[in-house]
PDB file of N, CA and C in Angstrom:
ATOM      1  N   UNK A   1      17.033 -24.411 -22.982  1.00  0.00           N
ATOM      2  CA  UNK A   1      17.911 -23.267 -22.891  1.00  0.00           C
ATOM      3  C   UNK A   1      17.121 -22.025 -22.498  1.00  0.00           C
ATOM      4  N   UNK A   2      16.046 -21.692 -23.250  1.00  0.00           N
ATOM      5  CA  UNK A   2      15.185 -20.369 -22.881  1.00  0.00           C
ATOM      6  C   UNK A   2      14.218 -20.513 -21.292  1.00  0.00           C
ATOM      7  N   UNK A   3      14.878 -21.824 -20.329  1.00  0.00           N
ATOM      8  CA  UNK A   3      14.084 -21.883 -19.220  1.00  0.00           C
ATOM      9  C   UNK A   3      15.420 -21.237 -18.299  1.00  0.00           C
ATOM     10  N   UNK A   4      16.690 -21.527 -19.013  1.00  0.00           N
ATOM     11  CA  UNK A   4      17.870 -21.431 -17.998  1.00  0.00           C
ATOM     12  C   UNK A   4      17.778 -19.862 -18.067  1.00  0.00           C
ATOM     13  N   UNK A   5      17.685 -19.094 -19.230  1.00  0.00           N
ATOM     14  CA  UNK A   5      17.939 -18.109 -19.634  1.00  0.00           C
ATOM     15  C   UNK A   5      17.032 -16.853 -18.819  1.00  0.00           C
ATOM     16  N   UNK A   6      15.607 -17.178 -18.602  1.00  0.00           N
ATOM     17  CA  UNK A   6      14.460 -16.751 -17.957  1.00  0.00           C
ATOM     18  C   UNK A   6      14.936 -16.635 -16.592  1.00  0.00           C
ATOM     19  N   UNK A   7      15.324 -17.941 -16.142  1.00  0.00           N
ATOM     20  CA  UNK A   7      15.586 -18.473 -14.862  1.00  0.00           C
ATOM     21  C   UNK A   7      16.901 -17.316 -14.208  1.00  0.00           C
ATOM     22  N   UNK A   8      17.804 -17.174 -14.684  1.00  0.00           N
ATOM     23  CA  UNK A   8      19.014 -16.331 -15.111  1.00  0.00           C
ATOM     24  C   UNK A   8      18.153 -14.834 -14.535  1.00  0.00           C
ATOM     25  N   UNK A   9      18.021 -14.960 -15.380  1.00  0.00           N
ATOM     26  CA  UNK A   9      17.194 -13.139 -15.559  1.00  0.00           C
ATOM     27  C   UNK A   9      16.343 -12.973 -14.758  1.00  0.00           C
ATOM     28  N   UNK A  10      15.639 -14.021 -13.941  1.00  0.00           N
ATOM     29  CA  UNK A  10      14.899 -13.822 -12.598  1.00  0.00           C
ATOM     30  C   UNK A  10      15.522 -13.830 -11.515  1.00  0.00           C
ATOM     31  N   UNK A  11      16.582 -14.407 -11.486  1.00  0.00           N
ATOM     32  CA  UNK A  11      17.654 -14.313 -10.167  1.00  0.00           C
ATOM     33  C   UNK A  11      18.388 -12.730 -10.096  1.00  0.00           C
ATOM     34  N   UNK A  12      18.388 -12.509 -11.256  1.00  0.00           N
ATOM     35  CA  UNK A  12      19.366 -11.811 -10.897  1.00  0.00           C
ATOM     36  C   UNK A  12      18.828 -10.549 -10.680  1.00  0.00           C
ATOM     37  N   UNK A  13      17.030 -10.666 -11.297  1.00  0.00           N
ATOM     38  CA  UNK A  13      15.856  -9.043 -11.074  1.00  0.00           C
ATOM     39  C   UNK A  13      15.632  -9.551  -9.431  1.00  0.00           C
ATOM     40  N   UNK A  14      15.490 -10.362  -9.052  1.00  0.00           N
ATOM     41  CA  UNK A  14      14.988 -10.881  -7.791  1.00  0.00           C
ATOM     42  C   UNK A  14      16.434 -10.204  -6.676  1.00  0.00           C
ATOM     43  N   UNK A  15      17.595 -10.355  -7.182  1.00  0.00           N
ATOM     44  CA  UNK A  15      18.418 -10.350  -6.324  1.00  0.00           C
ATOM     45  C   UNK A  15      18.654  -8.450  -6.398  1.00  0.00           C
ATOM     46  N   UNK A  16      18.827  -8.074  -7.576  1.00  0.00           N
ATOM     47  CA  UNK A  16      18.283  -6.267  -7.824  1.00  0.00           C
ATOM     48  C   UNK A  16      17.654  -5.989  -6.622  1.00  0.00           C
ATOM     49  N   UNK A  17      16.491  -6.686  -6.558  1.00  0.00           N
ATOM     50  CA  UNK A  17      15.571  -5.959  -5.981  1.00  0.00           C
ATOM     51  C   UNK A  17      15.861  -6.477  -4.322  1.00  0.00           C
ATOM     52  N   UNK A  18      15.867  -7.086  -3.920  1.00  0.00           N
ATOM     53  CA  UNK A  18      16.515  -7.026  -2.522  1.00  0.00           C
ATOM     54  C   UNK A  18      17.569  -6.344  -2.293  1.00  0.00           C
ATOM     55  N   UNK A  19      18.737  -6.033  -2.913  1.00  0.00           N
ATOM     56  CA  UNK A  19      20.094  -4.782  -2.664  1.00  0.00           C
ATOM     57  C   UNK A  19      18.969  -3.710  -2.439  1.00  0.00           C
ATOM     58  N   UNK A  20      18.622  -3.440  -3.308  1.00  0.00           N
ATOM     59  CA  UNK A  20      17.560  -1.901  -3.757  1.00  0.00           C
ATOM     60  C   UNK A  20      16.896  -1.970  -2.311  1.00  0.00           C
ATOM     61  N   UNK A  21      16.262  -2.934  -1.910  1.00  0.00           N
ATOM     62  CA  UNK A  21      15.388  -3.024  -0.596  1.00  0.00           C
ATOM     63  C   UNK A  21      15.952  -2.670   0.826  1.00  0.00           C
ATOM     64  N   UNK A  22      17.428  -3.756   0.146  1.00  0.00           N
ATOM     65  CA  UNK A  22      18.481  -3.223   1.808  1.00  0.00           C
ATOM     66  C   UNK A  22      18.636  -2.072   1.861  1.00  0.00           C
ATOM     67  N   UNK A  23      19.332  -1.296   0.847  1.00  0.00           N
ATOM     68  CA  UNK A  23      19.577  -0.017   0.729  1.00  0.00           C
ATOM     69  C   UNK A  23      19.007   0.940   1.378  1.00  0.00           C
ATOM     70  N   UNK A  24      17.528   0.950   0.976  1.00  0.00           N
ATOM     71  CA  UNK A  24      16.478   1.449   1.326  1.00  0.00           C
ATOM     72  C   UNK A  24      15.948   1.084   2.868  1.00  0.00           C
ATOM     73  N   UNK A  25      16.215   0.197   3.713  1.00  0.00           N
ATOM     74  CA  UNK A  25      16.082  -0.356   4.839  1.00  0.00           C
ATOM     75  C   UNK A  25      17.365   0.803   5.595  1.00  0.00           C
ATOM     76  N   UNK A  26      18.599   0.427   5.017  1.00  0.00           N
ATOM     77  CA  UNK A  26      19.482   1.179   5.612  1.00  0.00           C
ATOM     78  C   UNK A  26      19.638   2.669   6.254  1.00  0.00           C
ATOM     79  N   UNK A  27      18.677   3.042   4.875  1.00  0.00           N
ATOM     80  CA  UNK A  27      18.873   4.472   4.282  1.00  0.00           C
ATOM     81  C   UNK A  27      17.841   4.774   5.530  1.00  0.00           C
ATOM     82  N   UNK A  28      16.558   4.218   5.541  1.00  0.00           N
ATOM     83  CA  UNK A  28      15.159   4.753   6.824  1.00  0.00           C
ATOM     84  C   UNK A  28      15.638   4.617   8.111  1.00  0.00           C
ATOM     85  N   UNK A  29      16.727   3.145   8.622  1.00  0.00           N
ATOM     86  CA  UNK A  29      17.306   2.946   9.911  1.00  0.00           C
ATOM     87  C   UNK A  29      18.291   4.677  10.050  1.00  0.00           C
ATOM     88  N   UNK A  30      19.104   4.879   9.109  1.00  0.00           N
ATOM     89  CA  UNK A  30      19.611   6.128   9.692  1.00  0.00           C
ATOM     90  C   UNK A  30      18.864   7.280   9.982  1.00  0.00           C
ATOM     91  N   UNK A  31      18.191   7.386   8.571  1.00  0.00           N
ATOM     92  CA  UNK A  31      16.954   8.620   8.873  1.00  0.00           C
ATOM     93  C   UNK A  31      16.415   8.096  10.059  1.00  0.00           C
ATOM     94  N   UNK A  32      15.912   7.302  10.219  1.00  0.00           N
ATOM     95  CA  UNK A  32      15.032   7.225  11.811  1.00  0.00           C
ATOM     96  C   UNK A  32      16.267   7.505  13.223  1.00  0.00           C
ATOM     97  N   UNK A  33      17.140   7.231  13.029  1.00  0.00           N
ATOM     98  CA  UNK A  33      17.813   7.449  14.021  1.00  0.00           C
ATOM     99  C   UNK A  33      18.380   8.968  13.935  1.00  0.00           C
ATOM    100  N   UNK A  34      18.510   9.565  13.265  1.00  0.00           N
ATOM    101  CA  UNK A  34      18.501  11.249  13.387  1.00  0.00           C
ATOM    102  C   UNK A  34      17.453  12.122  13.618  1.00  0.00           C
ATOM    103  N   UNK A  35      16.551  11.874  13.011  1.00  0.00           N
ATOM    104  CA  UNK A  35      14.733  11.891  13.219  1.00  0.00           C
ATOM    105  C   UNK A  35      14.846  11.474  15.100  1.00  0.00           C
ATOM    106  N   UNK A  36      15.309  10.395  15.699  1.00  0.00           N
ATOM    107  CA  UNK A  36      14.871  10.283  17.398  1.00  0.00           C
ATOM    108  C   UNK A  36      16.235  11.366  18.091  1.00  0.00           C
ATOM    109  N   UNK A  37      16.533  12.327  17.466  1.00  0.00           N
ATOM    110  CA  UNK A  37      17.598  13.079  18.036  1.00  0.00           C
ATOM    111  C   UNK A  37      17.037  14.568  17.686  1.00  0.00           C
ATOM    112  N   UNK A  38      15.633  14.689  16.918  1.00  0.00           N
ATOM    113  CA  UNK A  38      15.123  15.684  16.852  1.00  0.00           C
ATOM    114  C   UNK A  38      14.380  16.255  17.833  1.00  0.00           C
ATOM    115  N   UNK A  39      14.464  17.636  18.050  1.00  0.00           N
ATOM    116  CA  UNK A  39      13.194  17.815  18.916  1.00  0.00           C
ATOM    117  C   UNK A  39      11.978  17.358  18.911  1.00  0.00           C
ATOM    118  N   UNK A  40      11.463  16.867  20.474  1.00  0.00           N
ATOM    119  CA  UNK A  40      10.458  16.013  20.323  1.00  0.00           C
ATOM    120  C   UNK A  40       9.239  17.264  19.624  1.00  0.00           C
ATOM    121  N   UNK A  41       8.346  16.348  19.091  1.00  0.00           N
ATOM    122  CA  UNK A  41       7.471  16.937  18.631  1.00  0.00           C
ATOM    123  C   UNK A  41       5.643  16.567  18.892  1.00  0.00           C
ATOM    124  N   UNK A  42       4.817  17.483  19.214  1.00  0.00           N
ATOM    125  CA  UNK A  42       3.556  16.328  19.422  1.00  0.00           C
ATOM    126  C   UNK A  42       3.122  15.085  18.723  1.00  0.00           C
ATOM    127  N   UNK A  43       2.516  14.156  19.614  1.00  0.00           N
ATOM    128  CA  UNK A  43       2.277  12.675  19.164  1.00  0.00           C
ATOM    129  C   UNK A  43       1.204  12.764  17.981  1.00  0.00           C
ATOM    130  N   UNK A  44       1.546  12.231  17.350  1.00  0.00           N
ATOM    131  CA  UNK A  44       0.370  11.992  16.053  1.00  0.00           C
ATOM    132  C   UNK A  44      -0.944  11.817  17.126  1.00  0.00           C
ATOM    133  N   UNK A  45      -0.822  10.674  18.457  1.00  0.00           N
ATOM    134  CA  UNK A  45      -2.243  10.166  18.980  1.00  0.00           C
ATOM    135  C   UNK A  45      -3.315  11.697  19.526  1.00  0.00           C
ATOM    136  N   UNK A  46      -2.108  12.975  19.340  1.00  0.00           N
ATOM    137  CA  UNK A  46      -3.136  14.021  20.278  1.00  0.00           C
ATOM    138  C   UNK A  46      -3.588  14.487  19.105  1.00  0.00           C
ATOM    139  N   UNK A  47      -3.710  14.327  17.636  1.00  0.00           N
ATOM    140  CA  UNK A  47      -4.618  14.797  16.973  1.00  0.00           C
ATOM    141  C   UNK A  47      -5.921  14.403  16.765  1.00  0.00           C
ATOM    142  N   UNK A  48      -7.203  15.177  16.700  1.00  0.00           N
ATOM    143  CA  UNK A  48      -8.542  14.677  16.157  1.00  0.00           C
ATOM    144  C   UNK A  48      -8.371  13.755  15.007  1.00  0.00           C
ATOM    145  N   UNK A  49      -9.185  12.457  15.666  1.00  0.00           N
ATOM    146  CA  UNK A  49      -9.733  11.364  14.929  1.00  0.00           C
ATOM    147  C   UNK A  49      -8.473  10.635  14.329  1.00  0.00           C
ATOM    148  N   UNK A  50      -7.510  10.593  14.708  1.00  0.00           N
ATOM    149  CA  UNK A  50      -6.571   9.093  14.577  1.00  0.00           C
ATOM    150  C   UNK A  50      -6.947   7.883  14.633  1.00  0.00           C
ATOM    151  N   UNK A  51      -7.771   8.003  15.934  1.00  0.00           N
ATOM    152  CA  UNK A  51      -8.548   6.989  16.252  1.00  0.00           C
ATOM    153  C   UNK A  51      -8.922   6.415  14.746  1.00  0.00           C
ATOM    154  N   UNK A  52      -9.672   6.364  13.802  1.00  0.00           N
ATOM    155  CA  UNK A  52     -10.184   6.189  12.998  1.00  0.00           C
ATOM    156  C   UNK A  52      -9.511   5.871  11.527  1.00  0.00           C
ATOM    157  N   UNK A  53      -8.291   6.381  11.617  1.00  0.00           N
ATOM    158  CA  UNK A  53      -7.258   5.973  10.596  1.00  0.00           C
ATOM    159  C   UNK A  53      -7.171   4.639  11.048  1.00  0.00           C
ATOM    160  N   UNK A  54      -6.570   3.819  10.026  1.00  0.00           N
ATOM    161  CA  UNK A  54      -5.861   2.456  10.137  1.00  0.00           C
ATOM    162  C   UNK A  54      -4.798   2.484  10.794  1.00  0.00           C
ATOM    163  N   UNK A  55      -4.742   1.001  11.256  1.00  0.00           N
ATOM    164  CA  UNK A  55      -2.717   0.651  11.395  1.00  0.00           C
ATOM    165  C   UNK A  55      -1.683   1.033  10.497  1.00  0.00           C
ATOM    166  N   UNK A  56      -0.376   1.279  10.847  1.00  0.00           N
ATOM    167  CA  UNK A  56       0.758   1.511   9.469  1.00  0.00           C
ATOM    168  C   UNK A  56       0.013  -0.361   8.425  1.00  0.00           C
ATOM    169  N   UNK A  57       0.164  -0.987   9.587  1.00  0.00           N
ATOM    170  CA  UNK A  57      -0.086  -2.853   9.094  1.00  0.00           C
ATOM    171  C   UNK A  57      -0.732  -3.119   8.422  1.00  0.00           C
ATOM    172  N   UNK A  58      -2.347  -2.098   8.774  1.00  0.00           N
ATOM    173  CA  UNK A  58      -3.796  -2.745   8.298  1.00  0.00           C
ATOM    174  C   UNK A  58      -3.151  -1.816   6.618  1.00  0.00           C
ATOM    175  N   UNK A  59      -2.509  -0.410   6.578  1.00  0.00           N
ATOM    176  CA  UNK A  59      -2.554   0.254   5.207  1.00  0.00           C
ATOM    177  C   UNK A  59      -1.494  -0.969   4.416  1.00  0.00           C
ATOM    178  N   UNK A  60      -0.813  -1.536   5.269  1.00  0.00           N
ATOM    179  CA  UNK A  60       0.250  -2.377   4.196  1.00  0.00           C
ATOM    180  C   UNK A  60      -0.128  -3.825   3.544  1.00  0.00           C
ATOM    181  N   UNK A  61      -1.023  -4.473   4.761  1.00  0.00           N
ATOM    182  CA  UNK A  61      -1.659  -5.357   4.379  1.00  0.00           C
ATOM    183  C   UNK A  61      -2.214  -5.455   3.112  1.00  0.00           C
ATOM    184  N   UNK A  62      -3.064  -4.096   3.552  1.00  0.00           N
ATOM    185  CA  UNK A  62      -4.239  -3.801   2.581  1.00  0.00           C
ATOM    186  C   UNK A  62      -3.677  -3.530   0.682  1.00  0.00           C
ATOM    187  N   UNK A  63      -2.746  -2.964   0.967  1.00  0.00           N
ATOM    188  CA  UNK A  63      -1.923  -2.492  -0.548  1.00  0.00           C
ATOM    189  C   UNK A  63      -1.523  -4.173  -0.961  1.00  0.00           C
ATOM    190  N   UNK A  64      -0.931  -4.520  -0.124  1.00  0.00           N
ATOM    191  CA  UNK A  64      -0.082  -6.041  -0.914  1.00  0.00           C
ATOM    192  C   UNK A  64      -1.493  -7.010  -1.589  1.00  0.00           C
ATOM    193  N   UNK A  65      -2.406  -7.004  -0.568  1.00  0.00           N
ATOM    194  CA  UNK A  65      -3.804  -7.810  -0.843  1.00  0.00           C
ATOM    195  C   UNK A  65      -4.461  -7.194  -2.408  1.00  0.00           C
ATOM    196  N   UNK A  66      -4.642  -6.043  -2.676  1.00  0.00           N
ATOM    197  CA  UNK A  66      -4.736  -5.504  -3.500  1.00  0.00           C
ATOM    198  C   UNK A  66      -3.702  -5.698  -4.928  1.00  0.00           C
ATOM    199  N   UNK A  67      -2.488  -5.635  -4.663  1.00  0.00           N
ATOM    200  CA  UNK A  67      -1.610  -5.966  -5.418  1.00  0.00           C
ATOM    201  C   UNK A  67      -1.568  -7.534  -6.193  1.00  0.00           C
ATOM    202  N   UNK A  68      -1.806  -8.489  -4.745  1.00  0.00           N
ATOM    203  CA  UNK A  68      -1.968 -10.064  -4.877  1.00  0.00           C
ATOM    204  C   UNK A  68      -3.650  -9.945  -6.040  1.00  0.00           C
ATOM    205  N   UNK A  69      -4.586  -9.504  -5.785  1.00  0.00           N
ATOM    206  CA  UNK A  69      -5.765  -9.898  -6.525  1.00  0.00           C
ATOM    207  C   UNK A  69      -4.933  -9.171  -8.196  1.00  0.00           C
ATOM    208  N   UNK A  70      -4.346  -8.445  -8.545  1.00  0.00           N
ATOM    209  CA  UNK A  70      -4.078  -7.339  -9.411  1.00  0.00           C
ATOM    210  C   UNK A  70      -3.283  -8.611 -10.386  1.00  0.00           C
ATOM    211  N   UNK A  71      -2.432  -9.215  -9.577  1.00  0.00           N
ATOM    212  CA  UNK A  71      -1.088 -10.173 -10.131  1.00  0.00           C
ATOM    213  C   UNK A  71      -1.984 -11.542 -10.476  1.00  0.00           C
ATOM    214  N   UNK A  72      -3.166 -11.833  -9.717  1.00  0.00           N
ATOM    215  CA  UNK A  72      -3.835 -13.114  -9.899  1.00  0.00           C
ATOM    216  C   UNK A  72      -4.275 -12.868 -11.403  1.00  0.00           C
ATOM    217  N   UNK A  73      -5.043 -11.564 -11.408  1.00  0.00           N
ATOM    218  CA  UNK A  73      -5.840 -11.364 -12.488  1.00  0.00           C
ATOM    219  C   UNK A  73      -4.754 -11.157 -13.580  1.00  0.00           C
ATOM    220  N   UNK A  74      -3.672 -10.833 -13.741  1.00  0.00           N
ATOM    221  CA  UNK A  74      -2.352 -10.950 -14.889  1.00  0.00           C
ATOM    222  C   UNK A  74      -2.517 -12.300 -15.183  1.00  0.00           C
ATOM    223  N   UNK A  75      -2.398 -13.258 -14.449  1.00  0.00           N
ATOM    224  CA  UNK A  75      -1.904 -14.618 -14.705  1.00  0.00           C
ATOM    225  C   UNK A  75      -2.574 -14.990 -15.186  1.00  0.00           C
ATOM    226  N   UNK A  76      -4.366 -14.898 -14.965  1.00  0.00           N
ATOM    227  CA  UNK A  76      -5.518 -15.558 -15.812  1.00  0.00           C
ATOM    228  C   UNK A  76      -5.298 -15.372 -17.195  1.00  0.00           C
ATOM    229  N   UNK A  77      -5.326 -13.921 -16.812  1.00  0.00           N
ATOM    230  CA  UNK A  77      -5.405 -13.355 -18.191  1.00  0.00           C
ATOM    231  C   UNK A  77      -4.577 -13.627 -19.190  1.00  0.00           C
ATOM    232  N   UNK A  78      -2.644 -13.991 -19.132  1.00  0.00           N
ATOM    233  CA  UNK A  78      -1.531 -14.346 -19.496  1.00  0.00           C
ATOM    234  C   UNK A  78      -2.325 -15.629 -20.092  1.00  0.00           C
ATOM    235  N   UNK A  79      -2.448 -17.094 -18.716  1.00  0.00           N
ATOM    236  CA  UNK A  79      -2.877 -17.864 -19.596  1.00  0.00           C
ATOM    237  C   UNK A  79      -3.960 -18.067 -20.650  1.00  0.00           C
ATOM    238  N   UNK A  80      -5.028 -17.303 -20.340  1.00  0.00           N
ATOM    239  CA  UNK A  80      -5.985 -17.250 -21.427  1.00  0.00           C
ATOM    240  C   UNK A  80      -5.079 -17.368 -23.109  1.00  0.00           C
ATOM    241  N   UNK A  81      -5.132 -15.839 -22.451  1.00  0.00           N
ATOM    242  CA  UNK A  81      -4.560 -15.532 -24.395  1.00  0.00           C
ATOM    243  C   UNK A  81      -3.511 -16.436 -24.633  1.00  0.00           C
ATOM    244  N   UNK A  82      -2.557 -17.579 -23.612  1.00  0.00           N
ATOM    245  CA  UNK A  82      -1.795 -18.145 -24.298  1.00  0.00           C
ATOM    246  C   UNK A  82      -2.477 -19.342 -24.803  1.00  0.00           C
ATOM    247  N   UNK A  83      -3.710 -19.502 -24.044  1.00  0.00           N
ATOM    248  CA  UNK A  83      -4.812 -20.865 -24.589  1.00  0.00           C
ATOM    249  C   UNK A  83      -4.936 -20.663 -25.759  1.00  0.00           C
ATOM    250  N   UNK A  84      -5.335 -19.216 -26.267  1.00  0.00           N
ATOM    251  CA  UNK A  84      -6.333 -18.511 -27.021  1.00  0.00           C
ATOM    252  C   UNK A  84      -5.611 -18.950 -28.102  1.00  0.00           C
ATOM    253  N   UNK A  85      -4.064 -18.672 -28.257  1.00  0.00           N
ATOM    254  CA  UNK A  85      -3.237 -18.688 -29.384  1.00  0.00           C
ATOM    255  C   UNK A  85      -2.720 -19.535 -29.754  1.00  0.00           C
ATOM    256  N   UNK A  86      -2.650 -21.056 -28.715  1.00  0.00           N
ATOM    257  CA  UNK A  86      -2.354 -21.926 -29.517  1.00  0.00           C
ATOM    258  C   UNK A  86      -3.121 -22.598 -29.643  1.00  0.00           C
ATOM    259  N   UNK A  87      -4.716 -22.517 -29.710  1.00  0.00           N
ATOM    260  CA  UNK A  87      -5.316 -23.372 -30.294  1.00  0.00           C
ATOM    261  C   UNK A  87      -5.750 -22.626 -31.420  1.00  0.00           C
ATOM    262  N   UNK A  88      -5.406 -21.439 -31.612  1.00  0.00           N
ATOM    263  CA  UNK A  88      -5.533 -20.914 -33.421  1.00  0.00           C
ATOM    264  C   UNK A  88      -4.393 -20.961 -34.100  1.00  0.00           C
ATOM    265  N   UNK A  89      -3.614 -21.551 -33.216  1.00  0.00           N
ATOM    266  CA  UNK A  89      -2.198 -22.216 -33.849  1.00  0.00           C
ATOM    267  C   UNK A  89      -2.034 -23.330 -34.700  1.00  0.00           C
ATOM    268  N   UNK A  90      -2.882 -24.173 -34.041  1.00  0.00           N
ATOM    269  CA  UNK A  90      -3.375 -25.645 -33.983  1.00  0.00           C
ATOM    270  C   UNK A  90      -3.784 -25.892 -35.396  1.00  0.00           C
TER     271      UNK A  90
END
């Protein structure tokens, strides 16, 4: 019962969070399309040293990769202490 129950409560944070995502997809497609009806404005590329910033890709990559090592190290750690406790259970 407490796997259905978990299971339950992950569908339905999982499914939260994609509405929340569309929303938010929606919400930037309009802003961006009022934003290309603005006066044009100079290109980010004519400023000094862009060159040298990252991709939008390489900064997003880089955050999720960061995030992924962050979530690995939860899980170790989760199972540890659940090792930890039931063998002083035991």
């Amino acid at each position: 019962m407490s796997s259905s129950v978990t299971t339950t409560i992950s569908d339905v944070l999982v499914a939260s969070i994609k509405q929340s995502q569309d929303l938010a997809t929606r919400g930037i497609d309009a802003w961006s399309d009022l934003a290309a009806k603005a006066p044009s404005t100079p290109s980010f590329g004519s400023l000094p040293f862009t060159d040298l910033l990252p991709s939008p890709t390489q900064v997003v990559d880089s955050g999720f990769a960061i995030v992924d090592e962050v979530v690995a190290a939860q899980k170790e750690l989760s199972s540890k202490l659940l090792e930890a406790v039931a063998t002083k259970a035991s």
